[in-house]
Protein backbone atom coordinates (compact mmCIF):
# COMPACT_ATOMS: atom_id res chain seq x y z
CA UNK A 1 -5.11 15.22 -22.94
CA UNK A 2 -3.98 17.41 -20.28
CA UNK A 3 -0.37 17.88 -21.47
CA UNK A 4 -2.16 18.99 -24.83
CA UNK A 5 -4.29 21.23 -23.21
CA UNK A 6 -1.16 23.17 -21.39
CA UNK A 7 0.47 23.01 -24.85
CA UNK A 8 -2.24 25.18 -26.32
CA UNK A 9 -3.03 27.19 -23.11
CA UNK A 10 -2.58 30.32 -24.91
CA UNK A 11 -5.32 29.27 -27.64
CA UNK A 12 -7.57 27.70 -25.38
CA UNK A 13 -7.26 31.15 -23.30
CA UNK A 14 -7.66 33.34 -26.80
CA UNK A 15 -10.53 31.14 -27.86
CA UNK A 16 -12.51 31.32 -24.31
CA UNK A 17 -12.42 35.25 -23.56
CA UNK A 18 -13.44 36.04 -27.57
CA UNK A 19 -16.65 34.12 -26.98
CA UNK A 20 -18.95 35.32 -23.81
CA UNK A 21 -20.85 31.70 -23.88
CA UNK A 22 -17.73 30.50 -22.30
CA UNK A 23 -16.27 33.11 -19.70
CA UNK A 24 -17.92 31.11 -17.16
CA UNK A 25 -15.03 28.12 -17.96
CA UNK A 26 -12.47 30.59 -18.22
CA UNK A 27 -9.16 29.15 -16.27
CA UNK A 28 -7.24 31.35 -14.63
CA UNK A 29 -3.16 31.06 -13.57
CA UNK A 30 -4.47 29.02 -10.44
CA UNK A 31 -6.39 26.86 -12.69
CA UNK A 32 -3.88 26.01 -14.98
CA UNK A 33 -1.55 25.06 -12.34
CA UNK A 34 -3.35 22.81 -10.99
CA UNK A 35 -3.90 21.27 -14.59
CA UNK A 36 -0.16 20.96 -14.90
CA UNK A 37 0.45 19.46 -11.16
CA UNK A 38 -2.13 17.02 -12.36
CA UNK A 39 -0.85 15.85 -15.43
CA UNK A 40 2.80 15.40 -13.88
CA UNK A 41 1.00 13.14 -10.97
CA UNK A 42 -0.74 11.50 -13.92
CA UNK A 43 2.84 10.29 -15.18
CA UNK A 44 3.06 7.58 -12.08
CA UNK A 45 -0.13 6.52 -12.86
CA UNK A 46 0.42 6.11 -16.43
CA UNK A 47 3.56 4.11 -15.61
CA UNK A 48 2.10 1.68 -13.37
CA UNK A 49 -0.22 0.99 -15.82
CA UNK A 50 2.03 0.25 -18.74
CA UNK A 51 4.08 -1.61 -16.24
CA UNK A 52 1.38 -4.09 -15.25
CA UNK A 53 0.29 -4.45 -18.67
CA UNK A 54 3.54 -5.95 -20.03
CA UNK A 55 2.55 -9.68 -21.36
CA UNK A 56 5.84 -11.20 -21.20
CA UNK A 57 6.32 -10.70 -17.21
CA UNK A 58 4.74 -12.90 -14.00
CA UNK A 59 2.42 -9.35 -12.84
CA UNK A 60 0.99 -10.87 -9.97
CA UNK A 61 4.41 -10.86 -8.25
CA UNK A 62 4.82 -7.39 -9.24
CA UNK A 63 2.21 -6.05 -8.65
CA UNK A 64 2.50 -5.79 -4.90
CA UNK A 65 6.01 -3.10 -5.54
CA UNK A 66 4.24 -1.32 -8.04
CA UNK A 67 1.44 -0.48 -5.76
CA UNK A 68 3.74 0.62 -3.06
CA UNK A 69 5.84 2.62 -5.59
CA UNK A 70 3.11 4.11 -6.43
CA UNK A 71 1.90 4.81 -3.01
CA UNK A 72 4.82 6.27 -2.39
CA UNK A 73 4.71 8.65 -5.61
CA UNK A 74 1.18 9.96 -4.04
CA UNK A 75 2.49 10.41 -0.20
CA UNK A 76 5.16 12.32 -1.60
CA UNK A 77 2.97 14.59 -3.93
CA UNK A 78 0.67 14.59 -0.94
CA UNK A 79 3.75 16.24 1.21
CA UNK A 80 5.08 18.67 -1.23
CA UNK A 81 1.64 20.45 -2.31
CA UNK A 82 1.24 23.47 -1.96
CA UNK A 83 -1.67 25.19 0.65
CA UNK A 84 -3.04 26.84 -2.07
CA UNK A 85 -4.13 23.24 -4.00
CA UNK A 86 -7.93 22.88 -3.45
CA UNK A 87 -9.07 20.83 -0.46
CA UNK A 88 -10.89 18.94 -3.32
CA UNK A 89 -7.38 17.70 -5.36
CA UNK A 90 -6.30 16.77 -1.51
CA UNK A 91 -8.51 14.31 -0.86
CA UNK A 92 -8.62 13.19 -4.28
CA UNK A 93 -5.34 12.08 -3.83
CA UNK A 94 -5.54 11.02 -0.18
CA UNK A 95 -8.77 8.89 -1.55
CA UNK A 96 -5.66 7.30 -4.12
CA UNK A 97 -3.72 6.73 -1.53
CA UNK A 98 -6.08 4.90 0.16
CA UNK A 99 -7.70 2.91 -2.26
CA UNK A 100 -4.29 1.24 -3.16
CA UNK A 101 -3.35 0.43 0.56
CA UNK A 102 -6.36 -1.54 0.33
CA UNK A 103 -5.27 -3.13 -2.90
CA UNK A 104 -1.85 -3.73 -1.51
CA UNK A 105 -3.68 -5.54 1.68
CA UNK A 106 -6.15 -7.63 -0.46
CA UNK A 107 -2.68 -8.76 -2.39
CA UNK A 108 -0.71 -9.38 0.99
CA UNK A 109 -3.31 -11.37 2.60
CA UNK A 110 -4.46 -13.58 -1.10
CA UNK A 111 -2.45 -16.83 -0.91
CA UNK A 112 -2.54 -15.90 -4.96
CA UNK A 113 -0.09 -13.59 -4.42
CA UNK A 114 2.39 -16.09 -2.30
CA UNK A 115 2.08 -18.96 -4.72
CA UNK A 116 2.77 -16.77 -7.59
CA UNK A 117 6.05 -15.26 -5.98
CA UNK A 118 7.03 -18.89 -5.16
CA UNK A 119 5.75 -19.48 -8.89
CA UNK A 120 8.08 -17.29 -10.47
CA UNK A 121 11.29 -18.16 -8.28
CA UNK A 122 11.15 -21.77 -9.66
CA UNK A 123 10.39 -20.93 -13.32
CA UNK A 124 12.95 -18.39 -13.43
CA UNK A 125 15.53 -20.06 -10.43
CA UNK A 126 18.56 -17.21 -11.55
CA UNK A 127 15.84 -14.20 -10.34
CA UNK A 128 17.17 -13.54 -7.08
């Protein structure tokens, strides 16, 4: 929805200052930047998600690098932003970052975790 909305930024900019009830939700060049930093960090969110939804693959035992991938993805955005990003967006993502070190615990520490590894290793002995 967001890539859509930076497709038609133009419009959507048009549309908003020809009708006073909505200059208060006018977005300016600040604005939309952040819109489009938002939908690229999106992206790594959108691929661990389509990753742990495959049905044909053991996700338990995957699950554990995708969370650190994506951890990764979010220290990285963390490091590169810009001061100008609002304090808000930062601890939005620092809150992400967070929340999926504490995942990543919870699946380091379940034995669930372990015996699916060990699981998948004797199903599929050529993996490693």
């Amino acid at each position: 929805m967001l890539g859509r909305a930076l497709d038609y930024r133009d419009t959507i900019d048009s549309f908003v200052s020809r009708n006073k009830d909505l200059h208060a939700f006018e977005l300016n060049n600040t604005d939309w930047e952040s819109i489009k930093l938002v939908a690229m960090w999106l992206k790594s969110f959108r691929s661990a998600t389509t990753e742990m939804s495959a049905t044909k693959v053991p996700m338990l035992s995957t699950t554990h690098a995708i969370f650190r991938g994506l951890q990764d993805d979010i220290k990285n955005i963390l490091r590169d932003l810009p001061n100008s990003v609002s304090p808000k967006i930062k601890l939005g993502l620092t809150d992400a970052h967070r929340k999926l070190s504490d995942y990543y615990y919870q699946f380091d520490a379940s034995p669930f975790y372990t015996w699916a590894a060990c699981m998948c290793i004797l199903v599929k002995p050529n993996i490693l």
